[in-house]
N, C-alpha and C. Protein backbone atom coordinates (compact mmCIF):
# COMPACT_ATOMS: atom_id res chain seq x y z
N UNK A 1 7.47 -34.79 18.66
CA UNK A 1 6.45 -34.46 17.68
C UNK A 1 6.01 -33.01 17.91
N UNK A 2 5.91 -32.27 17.13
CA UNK A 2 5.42 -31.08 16.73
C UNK A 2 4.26 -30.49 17.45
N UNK A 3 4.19 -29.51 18.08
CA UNK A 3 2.51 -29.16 18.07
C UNK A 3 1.84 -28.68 17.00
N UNK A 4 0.53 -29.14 16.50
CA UNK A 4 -0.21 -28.46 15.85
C UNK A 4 -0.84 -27.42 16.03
N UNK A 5 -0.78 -26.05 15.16
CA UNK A 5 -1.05 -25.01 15.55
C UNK A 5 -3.15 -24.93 16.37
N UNK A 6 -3.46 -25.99 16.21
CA UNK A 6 -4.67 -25.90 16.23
C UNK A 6 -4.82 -26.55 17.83
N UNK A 7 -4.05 -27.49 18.45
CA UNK A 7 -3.58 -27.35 19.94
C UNK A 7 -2.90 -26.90 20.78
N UNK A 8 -2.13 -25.94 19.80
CA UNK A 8 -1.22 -24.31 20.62
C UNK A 8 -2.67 -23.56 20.70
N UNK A 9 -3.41 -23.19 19.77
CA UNK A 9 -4.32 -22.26 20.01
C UNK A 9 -5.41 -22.87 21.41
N UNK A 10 -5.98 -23.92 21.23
CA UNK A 10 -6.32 -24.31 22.27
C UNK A 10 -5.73 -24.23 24.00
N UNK A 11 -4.69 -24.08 23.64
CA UNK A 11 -4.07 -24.41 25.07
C UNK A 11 -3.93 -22.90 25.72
N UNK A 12 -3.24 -21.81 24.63
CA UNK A 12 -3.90 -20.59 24.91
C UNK A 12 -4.83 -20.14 25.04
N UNK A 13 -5.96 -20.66 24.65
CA UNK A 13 -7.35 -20.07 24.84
C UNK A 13 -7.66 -20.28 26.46
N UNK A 14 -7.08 -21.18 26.66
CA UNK A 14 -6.77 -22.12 28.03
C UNK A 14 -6.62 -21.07 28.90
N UNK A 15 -5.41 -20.74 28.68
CA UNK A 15 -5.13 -20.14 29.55
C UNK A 15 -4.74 -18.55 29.83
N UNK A 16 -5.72 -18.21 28.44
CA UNK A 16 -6.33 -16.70 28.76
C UNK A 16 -7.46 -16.48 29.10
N UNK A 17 -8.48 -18.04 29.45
CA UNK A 17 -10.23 -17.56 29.80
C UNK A 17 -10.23 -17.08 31.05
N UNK A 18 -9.16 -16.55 31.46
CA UNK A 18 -9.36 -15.66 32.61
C UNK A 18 -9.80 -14.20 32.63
N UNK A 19 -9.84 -13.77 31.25
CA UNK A 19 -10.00 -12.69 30.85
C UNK A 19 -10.77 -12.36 29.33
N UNK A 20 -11.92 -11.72 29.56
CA UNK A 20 -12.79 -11.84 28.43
C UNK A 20 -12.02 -11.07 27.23
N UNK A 21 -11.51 -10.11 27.79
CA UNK A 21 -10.83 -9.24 26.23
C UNK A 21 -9.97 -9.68 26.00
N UNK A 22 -8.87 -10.54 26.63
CA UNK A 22 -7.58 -10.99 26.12
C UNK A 22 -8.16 -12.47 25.35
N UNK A 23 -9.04 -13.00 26.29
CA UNK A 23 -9.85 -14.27 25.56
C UNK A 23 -10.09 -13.97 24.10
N UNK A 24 -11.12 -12.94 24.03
CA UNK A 24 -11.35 -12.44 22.37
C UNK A 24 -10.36 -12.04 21.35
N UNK A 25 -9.11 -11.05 22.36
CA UNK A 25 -7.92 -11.17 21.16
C UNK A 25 -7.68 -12.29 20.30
N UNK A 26 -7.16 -13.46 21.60
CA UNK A 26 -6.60 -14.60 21.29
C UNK A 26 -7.26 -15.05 20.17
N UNK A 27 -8.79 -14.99 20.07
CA UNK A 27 -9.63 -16.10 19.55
C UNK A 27 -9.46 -15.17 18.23
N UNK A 28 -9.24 -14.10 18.20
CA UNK A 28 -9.37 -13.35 16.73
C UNK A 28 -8.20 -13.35 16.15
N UNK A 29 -6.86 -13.62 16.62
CA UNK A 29 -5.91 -14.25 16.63
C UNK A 29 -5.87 -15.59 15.62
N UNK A 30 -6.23 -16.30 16.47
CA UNK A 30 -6.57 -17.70 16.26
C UNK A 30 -7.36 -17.82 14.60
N UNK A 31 -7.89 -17.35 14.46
CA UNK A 31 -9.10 -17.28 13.73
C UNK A 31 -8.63 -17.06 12.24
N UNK A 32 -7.12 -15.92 12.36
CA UNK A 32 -6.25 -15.63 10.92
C UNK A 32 -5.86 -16.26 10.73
N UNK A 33 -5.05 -17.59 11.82
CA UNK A 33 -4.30 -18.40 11.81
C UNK A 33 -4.29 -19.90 11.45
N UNK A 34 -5.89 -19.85 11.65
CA UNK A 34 -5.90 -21.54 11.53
C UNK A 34 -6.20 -21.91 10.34
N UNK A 35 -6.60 -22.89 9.82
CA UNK A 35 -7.17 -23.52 8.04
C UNK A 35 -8.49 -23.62 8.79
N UNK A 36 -9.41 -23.39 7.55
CA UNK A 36 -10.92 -23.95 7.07
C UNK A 36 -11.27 -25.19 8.53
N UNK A 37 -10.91 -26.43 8.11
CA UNK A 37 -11.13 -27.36 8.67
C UNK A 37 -10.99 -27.25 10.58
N UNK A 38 -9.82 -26.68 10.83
CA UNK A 38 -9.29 -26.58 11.95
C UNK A 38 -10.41 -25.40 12.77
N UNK A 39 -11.13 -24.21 11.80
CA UNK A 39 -11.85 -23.72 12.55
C UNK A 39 -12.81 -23.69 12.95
N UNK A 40 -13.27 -24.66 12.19
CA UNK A 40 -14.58 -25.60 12.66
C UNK A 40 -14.37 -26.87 13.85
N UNK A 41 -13.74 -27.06 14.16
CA UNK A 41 -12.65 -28.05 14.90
C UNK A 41 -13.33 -27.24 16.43
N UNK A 42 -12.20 -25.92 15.87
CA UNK A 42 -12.32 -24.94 17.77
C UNK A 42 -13.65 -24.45 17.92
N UNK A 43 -14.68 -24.19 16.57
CA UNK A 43 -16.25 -23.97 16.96
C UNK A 43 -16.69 -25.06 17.93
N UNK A 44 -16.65 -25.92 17.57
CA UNK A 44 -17.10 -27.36 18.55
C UNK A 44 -16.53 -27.12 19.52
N UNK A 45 -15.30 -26.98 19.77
CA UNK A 45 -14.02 -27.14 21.13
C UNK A 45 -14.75 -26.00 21.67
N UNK A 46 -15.23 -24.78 21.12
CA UNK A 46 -15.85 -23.61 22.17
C UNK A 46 -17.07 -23.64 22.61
N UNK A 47 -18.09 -24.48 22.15
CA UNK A 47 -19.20 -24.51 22.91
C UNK A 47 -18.90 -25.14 23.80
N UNK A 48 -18.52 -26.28 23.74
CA UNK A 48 -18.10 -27.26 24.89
C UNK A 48 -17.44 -26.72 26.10
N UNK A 49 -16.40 -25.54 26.02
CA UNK A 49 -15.37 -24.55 26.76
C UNK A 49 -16.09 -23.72 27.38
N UNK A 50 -17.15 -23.19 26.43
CA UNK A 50 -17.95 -22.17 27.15
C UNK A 50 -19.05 -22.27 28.11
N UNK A 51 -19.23 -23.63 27.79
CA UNK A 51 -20.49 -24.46 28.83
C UNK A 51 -20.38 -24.05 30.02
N UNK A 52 -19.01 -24.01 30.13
CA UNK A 52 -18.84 -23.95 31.91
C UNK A 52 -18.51 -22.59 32.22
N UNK A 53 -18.23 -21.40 31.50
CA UNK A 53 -17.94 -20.24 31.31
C UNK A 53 -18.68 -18.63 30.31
N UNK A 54 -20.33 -18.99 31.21
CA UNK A 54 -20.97 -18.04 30.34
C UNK A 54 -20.68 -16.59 29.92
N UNK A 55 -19.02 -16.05 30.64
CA UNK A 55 -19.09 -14.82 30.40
C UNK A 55 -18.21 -15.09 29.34
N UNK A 56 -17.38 -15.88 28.60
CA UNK A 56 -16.89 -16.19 27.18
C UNK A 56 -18.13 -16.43 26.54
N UNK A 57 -19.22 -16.58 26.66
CA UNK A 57 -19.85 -17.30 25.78
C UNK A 57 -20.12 -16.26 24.20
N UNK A 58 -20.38 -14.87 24.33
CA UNK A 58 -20.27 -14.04 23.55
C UNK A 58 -19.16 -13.89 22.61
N UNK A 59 -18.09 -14.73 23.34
CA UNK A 59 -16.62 -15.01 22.02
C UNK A 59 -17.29 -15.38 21.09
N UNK A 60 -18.24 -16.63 20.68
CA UNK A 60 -18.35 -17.66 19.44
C UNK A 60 -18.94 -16.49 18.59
N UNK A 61 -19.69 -15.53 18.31
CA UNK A 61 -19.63 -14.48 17.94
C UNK A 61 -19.19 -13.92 16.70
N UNK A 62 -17.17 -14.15 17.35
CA UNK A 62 -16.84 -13.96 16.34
C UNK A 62 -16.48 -15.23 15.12
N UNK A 63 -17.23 -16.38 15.38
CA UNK A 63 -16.63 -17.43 14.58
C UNK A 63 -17.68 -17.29 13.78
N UNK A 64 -18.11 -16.20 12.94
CA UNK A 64 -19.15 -16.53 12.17
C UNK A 64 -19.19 -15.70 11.04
């Protein structure tokens, strides 16, 4: 089965929160890429992500 682009993006976000500017690429990235529905999806998925990671927290930012 396929990945959905909306748990590729996740899994990268994954595993770029090691880094706040590559984090923000990704997510602005992400952001051209996904549908309507799906980006409201990763708004939820990023508060939850960022809970534990206040120096991303300034990403959600750009979801607006």
């Amino acid at each position: 089965m396929p990945r959905t682009v909306f748990a590729y993006t996740k899994s990268i976000l994954e595993r770029v929160s090691f880094d706040k500017k590559l984090f923000r690429k990704e997510l602005e990235k992400a952001l051209k890429n996904l549908l309507p529905y799906e980006i409201e999806l990763l708004r939820d998925w990023l508060i939850q992500f960022t809970a534990e990671r206040p120096e991303l927290r300034q990403c959600l930012i750009y979801m607006n």
